[in-house]
PDB file of N, CA and C in Angstrom:
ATOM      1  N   UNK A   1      28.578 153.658  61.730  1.00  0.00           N
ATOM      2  CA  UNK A   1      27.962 152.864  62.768  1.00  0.00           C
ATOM      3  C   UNK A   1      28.877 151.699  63.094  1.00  0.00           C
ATOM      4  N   UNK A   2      28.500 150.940  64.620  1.00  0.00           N
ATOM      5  CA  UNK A   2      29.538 150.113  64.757  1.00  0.00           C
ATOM      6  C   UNK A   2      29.065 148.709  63.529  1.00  0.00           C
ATOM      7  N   UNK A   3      30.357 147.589  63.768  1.00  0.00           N
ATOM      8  CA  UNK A   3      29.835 146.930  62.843  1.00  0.00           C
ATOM      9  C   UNK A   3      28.584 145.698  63.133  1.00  0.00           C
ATOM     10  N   UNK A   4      28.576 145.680  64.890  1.00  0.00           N
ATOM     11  CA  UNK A   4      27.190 145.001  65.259  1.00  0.00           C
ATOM     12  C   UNK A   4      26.316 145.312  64.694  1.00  0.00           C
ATOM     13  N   UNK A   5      25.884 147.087  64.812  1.00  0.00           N
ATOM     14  CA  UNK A   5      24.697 147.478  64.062  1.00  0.00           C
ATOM     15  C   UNK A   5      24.312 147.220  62.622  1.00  0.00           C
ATOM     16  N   UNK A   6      25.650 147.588  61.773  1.00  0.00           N
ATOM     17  CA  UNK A   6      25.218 147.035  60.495  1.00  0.00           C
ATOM     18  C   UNK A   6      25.131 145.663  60.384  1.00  0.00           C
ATOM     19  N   UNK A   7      25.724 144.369  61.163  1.00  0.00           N
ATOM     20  CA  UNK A   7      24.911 143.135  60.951  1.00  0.00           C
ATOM     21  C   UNK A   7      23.739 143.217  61.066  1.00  0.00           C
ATOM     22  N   UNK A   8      23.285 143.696  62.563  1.00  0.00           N
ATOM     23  CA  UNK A   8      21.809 143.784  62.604  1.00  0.00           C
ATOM     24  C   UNK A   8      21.285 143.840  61.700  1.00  0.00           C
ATOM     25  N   UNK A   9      21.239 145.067  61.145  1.00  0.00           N
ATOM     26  CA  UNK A   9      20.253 145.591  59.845  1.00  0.00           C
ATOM     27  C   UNK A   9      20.908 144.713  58.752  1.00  0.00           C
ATOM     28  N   UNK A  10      21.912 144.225  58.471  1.00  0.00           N
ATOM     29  CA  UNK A  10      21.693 143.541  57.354  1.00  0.00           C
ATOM     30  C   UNK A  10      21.468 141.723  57.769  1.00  0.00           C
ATOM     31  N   UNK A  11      21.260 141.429  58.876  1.00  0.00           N
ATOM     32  CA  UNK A  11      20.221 140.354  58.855  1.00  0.00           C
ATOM     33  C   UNK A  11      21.562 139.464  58.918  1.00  0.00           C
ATOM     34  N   UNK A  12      22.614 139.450  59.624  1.00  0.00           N
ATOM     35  CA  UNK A  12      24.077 138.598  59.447  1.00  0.00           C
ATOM     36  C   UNK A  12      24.203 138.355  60.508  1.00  0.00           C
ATOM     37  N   UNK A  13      25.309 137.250  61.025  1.00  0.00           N
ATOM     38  CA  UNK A  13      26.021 137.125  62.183  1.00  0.00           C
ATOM     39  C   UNK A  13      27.121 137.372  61.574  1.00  0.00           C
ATOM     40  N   UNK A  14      27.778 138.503  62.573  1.00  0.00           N
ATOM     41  CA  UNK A  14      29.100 138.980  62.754  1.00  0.00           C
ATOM     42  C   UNK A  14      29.921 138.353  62.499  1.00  0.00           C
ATOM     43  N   UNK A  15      30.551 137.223  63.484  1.00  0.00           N
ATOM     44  CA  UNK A  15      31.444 136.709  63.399  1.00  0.00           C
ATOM     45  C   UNK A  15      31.637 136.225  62.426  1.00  0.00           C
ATOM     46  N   UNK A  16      30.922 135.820  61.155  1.00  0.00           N
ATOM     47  CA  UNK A  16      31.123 135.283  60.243  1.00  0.00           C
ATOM     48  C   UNK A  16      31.029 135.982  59.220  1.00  0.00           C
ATOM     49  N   UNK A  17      31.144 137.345  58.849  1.00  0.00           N
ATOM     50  CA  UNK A  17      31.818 138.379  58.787  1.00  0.00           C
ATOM     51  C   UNK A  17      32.764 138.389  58.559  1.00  0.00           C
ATOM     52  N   UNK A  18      33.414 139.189  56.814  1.00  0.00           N
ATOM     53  CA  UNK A  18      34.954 139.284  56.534  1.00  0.00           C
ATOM     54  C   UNK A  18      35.613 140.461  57.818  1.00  0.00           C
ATOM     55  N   UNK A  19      36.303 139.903  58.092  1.00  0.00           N
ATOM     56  CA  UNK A  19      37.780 140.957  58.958  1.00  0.00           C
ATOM     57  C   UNK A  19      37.068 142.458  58.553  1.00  0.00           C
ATOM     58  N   UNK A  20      37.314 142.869  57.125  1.00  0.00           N
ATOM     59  CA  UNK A  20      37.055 144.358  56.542  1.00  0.00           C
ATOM     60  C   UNK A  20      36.107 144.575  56.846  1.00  0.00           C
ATOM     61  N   UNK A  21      34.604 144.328  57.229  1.00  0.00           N
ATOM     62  CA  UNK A  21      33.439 144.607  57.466  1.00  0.00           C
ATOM     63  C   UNK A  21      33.495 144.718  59.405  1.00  0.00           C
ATOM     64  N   UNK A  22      34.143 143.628  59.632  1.00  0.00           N
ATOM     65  CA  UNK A  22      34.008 143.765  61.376  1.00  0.00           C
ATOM     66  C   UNK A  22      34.960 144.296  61.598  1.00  0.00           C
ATOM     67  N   UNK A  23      35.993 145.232  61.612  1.00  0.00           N
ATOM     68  CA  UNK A  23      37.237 145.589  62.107  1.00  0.00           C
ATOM     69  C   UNK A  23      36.869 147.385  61.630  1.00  0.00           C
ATOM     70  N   UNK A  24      35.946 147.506  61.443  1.00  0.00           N
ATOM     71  CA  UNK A  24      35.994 149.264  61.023  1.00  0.00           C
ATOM     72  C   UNK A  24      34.244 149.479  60.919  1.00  0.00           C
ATOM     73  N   UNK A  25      34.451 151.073  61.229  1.00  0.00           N
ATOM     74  CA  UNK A  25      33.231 151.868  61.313  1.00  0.00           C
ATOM     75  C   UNK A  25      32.598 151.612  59.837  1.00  0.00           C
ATOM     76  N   UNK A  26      31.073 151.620  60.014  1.00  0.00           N
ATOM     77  CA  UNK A  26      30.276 151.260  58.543  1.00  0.00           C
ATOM     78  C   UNK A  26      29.662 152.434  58.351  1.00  0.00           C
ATOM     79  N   UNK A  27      29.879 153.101  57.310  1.00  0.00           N
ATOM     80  CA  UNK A  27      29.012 154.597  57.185  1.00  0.00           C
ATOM     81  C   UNK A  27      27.232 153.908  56.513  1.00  0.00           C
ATOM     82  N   UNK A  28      26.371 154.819  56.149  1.00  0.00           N
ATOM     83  CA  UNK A  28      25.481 154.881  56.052  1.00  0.00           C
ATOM     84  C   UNK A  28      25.396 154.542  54.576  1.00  0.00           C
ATOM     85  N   UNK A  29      25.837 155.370  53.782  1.00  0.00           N
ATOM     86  CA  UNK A  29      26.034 155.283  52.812  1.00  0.00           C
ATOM     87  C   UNK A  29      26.893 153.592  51.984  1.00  0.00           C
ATOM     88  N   UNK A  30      27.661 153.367  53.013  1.00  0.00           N
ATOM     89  CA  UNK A  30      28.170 151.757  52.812  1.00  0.00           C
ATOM     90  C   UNK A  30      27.444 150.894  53.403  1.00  0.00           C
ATOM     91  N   UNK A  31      26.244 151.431  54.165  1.00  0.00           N
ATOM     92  CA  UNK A  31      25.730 150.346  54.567  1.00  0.00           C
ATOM     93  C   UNK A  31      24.252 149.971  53.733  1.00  0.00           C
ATOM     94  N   UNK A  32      23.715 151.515  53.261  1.00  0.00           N
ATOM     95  CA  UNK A  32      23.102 151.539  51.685  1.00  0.00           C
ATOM     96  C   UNK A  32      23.117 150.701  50.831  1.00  0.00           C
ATOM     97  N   UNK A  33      24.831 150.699  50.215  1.00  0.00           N
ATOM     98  CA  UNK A  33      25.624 150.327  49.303  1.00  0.00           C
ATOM     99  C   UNK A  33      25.491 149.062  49.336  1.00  0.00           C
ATOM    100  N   UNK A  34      25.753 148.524  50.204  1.00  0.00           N
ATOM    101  CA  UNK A  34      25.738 146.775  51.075  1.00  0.00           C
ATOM    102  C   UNK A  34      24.231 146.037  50.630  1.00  0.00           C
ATOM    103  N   UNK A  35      23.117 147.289  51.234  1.00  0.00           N
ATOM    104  CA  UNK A  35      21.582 146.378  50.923  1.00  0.00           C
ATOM    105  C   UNK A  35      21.504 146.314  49.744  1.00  0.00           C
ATOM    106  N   UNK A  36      21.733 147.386  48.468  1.00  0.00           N
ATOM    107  CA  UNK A  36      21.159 147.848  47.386  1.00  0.00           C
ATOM    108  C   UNK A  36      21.897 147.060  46.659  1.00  0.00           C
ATOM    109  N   UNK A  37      23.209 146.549  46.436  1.00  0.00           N
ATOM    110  CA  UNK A  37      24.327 145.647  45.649  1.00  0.00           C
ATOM    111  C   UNK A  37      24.931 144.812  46.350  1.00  0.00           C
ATOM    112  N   UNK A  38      24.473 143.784  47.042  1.00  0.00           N
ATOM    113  CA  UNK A  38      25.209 143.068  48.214  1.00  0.00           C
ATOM    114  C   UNK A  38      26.029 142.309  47.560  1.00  0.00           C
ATOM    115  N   UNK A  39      27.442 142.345  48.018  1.00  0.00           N
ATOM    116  CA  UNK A  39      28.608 141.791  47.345  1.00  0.00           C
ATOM    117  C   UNK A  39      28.591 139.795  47.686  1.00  0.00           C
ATOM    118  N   UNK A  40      29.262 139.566  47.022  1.00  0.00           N
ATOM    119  CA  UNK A  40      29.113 137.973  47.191  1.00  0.00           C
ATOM    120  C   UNK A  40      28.774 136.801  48.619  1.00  0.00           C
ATOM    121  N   UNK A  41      30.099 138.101  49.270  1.00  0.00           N
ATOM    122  CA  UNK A  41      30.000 136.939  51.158  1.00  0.00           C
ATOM    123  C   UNK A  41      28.783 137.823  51.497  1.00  0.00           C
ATOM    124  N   UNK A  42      28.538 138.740  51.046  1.00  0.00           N
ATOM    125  CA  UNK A  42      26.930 138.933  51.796  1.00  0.00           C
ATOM    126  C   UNK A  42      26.112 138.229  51.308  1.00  0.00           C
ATOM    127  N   UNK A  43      25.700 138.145  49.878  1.00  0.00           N
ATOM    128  CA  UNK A  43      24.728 136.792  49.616  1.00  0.00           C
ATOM    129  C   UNK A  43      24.836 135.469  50.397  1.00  0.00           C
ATOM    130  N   UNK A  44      26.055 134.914  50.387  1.00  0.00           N
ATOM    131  CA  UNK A  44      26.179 133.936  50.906  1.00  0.00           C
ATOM    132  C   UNK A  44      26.006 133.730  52.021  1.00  0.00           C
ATOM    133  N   UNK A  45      26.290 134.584  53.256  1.00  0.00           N
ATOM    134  CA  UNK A  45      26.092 134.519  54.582  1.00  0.00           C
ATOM    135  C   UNK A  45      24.431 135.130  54.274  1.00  0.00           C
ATOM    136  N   UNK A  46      23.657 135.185  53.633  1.00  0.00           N
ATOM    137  CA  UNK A  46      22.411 135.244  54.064  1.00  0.00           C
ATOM    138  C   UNK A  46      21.586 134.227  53.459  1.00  0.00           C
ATOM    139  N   UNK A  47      22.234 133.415  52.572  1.00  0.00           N
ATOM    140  CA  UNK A  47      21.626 132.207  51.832  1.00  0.00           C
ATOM    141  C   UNK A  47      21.882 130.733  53.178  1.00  0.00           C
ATOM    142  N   UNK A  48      23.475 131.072  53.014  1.00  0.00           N
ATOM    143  CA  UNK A  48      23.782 129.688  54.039  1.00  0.00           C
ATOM    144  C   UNK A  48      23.996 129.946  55.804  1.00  0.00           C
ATOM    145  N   UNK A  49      23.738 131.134  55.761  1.00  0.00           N
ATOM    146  CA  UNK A  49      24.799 131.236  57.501  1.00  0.00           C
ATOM    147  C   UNK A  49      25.934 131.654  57.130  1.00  0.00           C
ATOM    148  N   UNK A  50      26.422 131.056  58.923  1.00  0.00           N
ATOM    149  CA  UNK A  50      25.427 131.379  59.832  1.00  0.00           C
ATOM    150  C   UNK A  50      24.553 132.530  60.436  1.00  0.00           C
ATOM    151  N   UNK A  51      23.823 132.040  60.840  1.00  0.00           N
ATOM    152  CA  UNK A  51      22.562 132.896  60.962  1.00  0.00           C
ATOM    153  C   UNK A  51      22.515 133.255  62.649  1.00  0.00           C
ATOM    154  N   UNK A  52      22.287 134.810  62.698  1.00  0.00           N
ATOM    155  CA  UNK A  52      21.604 135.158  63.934  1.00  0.00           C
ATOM    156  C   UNK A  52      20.906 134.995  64.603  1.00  0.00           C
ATOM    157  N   UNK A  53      20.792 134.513  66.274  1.00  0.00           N
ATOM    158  CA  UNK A  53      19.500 134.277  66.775  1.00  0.00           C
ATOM    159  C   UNK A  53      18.257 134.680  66.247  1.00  0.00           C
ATOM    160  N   UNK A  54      18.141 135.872  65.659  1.00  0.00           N
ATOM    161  CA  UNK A  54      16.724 136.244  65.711  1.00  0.00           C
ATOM    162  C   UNK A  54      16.507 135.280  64.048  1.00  0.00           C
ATOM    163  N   UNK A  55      17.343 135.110  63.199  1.00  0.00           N
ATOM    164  CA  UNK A  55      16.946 135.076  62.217  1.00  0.00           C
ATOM    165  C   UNK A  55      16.425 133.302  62.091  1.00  0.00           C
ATOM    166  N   UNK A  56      17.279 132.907  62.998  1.00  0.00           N
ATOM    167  CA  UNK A  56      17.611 131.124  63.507  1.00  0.00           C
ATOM    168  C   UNK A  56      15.700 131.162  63.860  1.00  0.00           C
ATOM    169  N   UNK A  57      15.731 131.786  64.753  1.00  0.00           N
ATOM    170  CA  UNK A  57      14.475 132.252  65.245  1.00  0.00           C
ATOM    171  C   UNK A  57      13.299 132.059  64.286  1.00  0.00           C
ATOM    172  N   UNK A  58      13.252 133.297  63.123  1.00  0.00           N
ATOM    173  CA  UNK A  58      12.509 133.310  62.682  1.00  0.00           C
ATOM    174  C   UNK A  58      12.197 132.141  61.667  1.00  0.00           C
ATOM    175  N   UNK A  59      13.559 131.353  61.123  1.00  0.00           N
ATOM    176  CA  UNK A  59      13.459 130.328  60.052  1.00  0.00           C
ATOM    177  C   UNK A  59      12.484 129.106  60.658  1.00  0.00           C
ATOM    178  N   UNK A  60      12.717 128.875  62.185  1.00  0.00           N
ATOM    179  CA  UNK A  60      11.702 127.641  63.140  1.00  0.00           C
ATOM    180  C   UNK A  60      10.841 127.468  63.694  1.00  0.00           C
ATOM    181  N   UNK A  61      10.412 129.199  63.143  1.00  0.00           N
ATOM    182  CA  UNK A  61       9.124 129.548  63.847  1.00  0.00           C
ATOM    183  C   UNK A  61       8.929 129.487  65.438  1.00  0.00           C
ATOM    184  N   UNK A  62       9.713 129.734  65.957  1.00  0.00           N
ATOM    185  CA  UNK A  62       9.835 129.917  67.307  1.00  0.00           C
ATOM    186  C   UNK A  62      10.330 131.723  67.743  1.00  0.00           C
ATOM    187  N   UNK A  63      10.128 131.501  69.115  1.00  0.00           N
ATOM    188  CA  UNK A  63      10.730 132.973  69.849  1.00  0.00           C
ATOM    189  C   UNK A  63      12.391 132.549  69.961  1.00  0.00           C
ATOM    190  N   UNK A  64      12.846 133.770  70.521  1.00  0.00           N
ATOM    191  CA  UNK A  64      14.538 133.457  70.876  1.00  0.00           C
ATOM    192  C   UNK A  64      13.806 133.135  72.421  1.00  0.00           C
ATOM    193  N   UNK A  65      13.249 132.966  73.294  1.00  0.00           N
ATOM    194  CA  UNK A  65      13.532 132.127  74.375  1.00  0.00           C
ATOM    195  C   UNK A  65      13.416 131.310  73.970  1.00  0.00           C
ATOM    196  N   UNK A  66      12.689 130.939  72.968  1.00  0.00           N
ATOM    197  CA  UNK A  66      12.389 129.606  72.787  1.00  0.00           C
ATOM    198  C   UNK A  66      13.669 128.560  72.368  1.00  0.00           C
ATOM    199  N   UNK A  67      13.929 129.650  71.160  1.00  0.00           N
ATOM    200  CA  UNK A  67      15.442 129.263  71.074  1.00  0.00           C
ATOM    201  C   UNK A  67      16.790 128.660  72.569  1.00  0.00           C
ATOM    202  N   UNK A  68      16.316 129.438  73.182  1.00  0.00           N
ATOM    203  CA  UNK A  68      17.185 129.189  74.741  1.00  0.00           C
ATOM    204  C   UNK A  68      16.580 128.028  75.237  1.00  0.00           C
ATOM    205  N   UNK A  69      15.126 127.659  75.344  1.00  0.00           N
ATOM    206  CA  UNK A  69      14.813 126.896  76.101  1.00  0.00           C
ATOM    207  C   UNK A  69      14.941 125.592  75.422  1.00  0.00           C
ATOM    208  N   UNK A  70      15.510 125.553  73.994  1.00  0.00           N
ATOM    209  CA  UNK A  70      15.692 124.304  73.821  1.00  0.00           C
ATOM    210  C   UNK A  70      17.580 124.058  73.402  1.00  0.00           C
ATOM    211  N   UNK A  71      17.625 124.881  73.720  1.00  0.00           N
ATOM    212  CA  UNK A  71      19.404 124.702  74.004  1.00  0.00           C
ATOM    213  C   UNK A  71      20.429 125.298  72.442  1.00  0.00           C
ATOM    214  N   UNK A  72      19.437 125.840  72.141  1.00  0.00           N
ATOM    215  CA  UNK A  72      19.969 126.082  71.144  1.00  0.00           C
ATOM    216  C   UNK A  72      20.663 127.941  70.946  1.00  0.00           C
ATOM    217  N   UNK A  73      22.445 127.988  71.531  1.00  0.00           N
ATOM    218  CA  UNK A  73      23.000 129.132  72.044  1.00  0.00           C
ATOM    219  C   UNK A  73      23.856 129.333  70.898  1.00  0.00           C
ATOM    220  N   UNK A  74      24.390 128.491  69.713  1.00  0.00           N
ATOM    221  CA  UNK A  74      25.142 129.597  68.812  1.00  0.00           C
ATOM    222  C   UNK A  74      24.657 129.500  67.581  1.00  0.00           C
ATOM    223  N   UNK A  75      25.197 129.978  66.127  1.00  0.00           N
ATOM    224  CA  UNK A  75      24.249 130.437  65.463  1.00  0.00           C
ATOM    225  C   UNK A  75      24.223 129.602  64.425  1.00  0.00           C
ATOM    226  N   UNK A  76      23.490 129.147  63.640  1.00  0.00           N
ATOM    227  CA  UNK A  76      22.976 127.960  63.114  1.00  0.00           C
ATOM    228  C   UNK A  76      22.952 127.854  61.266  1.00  0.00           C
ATOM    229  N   UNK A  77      23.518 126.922  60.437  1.00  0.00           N
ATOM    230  CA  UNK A  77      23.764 127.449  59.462  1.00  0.00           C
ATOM    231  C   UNK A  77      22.186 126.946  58.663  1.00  0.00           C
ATOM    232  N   UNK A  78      22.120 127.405  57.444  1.00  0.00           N
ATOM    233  CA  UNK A  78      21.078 127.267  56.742  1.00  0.00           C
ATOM    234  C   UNK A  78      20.692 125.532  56.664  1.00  0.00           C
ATOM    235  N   UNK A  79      21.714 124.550  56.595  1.00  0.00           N
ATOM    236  CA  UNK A  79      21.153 123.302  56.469  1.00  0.00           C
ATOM    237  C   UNK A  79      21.350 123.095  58.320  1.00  0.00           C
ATOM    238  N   UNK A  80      21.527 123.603  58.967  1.00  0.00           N
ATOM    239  CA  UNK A  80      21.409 122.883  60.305  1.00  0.00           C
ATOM    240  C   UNK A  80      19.811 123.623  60.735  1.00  0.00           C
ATOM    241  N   UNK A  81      19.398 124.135  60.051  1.00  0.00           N
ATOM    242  CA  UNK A  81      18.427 124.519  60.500  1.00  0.00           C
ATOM    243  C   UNK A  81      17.296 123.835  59.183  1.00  0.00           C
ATOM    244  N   UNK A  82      17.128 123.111  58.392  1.00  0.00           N
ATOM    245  CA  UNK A  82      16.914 122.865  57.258  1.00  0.00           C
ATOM    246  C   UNK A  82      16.598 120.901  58.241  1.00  0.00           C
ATOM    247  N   UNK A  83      17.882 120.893  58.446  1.00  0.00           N
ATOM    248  CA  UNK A  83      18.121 119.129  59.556  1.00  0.00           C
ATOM    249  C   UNK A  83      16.691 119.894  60.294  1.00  0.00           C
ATOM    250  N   UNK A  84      16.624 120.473  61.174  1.00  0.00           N
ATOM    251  CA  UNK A  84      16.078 120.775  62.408  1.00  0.00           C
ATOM    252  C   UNK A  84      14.572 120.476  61.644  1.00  0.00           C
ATOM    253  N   UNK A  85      14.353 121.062  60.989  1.00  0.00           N
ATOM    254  CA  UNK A  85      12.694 121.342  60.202  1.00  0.00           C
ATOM    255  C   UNK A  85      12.252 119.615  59.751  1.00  0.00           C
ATOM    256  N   UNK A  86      13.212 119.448  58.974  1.00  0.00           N
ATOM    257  CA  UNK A  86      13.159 117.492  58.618  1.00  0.00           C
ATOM    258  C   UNK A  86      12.624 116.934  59.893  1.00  0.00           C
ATOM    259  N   UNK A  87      13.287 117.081  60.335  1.00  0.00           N
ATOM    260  CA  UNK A  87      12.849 115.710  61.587  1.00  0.00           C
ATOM    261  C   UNK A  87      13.222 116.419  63.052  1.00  0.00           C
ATOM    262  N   UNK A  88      11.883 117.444  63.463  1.00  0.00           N
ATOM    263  CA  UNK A  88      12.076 118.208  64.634  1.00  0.00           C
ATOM    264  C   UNK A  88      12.086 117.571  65.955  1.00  0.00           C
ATOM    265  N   UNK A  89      13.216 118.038  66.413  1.00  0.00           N
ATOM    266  CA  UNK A  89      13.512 117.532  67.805  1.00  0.00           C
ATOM    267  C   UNK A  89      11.694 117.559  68.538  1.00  0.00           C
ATOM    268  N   UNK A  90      11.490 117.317  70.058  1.00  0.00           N
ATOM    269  CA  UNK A  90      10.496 117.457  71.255  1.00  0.00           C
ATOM    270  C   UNK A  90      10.184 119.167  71.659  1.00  0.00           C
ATOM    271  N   UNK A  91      11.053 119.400  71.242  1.00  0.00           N
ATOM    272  CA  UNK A  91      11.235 120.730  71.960  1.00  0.00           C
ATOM    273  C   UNK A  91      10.641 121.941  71.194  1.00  0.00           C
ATOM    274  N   UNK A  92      11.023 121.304  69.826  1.00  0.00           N
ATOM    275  CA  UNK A  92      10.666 122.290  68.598  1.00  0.00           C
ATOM    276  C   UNK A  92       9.396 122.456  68.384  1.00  0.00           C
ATOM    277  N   UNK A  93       8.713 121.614  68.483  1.00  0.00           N
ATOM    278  CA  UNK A  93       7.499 121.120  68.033  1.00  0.00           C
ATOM    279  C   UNK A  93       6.413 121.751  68.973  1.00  0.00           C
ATOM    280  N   UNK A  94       7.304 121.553  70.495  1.00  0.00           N
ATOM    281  CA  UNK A  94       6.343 122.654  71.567  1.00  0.00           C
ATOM    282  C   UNK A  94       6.300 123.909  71.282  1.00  0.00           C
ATOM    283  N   UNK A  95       7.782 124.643  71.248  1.00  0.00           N
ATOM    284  CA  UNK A  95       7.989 125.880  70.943  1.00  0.00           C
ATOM    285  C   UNK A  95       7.536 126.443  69.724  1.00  0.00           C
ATOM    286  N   UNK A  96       7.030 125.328  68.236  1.00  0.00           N
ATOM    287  CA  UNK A  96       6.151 125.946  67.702  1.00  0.00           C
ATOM    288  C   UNK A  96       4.687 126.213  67.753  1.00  0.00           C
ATOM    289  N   UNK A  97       3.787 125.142  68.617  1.00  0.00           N
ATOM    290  CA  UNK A  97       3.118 125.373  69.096  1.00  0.00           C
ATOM    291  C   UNK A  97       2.729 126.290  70.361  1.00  0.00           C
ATOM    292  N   UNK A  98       3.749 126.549  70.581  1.00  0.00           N
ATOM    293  CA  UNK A  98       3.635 128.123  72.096  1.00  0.00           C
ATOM    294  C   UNK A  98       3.468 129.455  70.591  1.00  0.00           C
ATOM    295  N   UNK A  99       4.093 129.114  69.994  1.00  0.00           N
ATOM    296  CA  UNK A  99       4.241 130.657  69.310  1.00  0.00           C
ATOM    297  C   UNK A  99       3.340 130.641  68.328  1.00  0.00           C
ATOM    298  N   UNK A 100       2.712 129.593  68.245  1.00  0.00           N
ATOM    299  CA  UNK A 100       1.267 129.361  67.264  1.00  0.00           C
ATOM    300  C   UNK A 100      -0.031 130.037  68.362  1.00  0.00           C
ATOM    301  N   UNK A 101       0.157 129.393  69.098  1.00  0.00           N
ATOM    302  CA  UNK A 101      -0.817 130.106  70.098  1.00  0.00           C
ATOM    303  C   UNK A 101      -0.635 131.269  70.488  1.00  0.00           C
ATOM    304  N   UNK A 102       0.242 131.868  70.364  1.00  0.00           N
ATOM    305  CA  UNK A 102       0.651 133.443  70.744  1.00  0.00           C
ATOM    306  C   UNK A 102       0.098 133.986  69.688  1.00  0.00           C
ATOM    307  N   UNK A 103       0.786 133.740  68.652  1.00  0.00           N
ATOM    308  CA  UNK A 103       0.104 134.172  67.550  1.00  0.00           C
ATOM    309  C   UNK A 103      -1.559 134.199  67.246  1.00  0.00           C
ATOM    310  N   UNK A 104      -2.412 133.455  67.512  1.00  0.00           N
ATOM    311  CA  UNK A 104      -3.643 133.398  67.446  1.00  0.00           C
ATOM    312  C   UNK A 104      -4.078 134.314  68.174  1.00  0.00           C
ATOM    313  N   UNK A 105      -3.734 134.125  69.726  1.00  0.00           N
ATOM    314  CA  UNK A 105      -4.095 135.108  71.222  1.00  0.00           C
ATOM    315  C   UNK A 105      -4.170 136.890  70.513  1.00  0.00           C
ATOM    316  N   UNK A 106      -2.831 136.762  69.980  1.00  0.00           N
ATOM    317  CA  UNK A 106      -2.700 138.320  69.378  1.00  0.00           C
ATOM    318  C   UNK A 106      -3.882 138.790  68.372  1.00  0.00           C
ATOM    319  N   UNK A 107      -4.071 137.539  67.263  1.00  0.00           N
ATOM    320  CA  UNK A 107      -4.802 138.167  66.354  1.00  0.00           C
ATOM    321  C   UNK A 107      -6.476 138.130  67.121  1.00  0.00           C
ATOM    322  N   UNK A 108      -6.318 137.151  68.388  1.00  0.00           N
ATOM    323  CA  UNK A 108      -7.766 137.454  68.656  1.00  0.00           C
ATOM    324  C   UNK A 108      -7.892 139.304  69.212  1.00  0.00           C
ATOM    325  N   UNK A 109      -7.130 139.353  70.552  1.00  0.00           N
ATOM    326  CA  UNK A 109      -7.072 140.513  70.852  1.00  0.00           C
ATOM    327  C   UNK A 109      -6.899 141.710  69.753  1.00  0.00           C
ATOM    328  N   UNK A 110      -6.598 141.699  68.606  1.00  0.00           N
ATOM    329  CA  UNK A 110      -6.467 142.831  67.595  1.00  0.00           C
ATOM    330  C   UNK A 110      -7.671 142.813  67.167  1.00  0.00           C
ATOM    331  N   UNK A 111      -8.388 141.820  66.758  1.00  0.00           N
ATOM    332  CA  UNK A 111     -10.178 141.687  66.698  1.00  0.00           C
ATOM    333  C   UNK A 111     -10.983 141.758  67.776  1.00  0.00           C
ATOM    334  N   UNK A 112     -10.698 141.829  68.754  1.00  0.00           N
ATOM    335  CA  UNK A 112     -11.641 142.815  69.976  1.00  0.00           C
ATOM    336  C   UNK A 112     -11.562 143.911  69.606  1.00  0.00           C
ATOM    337  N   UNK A 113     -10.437 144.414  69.528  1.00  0.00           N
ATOM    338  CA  UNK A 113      -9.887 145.668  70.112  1.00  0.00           C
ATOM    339  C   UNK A 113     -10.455 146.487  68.908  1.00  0.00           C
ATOM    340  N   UNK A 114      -9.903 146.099  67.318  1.00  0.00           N
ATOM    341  CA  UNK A 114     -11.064 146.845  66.419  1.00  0.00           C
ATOM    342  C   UNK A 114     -12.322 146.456  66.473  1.00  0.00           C
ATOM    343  N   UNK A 115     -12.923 145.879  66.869  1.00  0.00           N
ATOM    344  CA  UNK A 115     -14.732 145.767  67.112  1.00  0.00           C
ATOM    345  C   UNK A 115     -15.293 147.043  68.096  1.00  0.00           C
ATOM    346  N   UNK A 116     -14.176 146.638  69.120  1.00  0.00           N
ATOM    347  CA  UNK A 116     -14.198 147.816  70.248  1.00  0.00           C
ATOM    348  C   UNK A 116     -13.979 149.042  69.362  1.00  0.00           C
ATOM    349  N   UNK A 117     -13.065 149.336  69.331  1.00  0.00           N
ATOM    350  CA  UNK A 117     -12.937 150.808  68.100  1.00  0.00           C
ATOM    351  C   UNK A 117     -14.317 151.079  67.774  1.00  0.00           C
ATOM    352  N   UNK A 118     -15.038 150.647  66.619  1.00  0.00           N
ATOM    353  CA  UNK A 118     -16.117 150.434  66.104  1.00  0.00           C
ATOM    354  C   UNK A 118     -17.030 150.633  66.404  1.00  0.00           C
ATOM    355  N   UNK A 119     -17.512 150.276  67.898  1.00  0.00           N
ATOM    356  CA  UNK A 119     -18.550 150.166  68.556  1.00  0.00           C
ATOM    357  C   UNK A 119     -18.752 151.732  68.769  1.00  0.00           C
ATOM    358  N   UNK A 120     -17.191 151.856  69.166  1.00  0.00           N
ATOM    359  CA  UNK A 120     -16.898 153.371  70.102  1.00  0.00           C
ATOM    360  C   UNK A 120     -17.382 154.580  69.143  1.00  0.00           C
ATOM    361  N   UNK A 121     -16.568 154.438  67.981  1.00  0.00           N
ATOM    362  CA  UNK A 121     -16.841 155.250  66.953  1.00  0.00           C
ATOM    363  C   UNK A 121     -18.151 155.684  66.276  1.00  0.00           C
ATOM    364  N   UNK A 122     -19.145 154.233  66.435  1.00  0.00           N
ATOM    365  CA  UNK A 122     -20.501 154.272  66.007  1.00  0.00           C
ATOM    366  C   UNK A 122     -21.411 155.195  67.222  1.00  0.00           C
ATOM    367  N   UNK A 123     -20.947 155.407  68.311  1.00  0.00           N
ATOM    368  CA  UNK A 123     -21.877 155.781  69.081  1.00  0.00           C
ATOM    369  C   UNK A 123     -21.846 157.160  69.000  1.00  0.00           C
TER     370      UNK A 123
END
């Protein structure tokens, strides 16, 4: 696979990535190898960064627009995102509250929707 894909799945940003990992095809079996015994710069790039949008994402509890809409475009290391949580910017604080409310909206609609089930099933 290319080596974007195996960052993906192993939860990395690329670029920060040894040469040997981004410069060649990742088989399946090495990319196995990688989750099951992750060698040192893989611990480390998943302890400190930098980190992938989605993962930047998930550490601030925000969406990746959200991520965009507060200006935040490259990828963020474990204490810059650690700063961010300490003492959250204006922006953060909305965007966790948008995705708090998303989040609720969802779990309401998943509790209609099985009641609905329920109802359906009982009749």
């Amino acid at each position: 696979m290319k080596p974007a894909t195996a960052a993906k799945k192993l939860g990395i940003y690329l670029p920060a990535a040894p040469d040997d990992f981004r410069d060649r095809e990742i088989s399946r079996t090495e990319l196995d190898a990688l989750t099951a015994d992750p060698p040192q710069w893989l611990q480390t790039l998943r302890t400190e960064g930098p980190h992938p949008r989605d993962v930047v994402a998930r550490k601030l509890g925000v969406s990746n627009s959200g991520l965009a809409r507060g200006g935040i475009t490259e990828a963020l290391t474990t204490a810059e995102i650690k700063a961010l949580l300490a003492d959250p910017p204006r922006w953060l604080v909305d965007e966790r509250a948008t995705q708090a409310a998303v989040r609720a909206e969802n779990a309401r609609v998943k509790q209609r929707d099985a009641e609905r089930a329920a109802k359906h099933a009982g009749e």
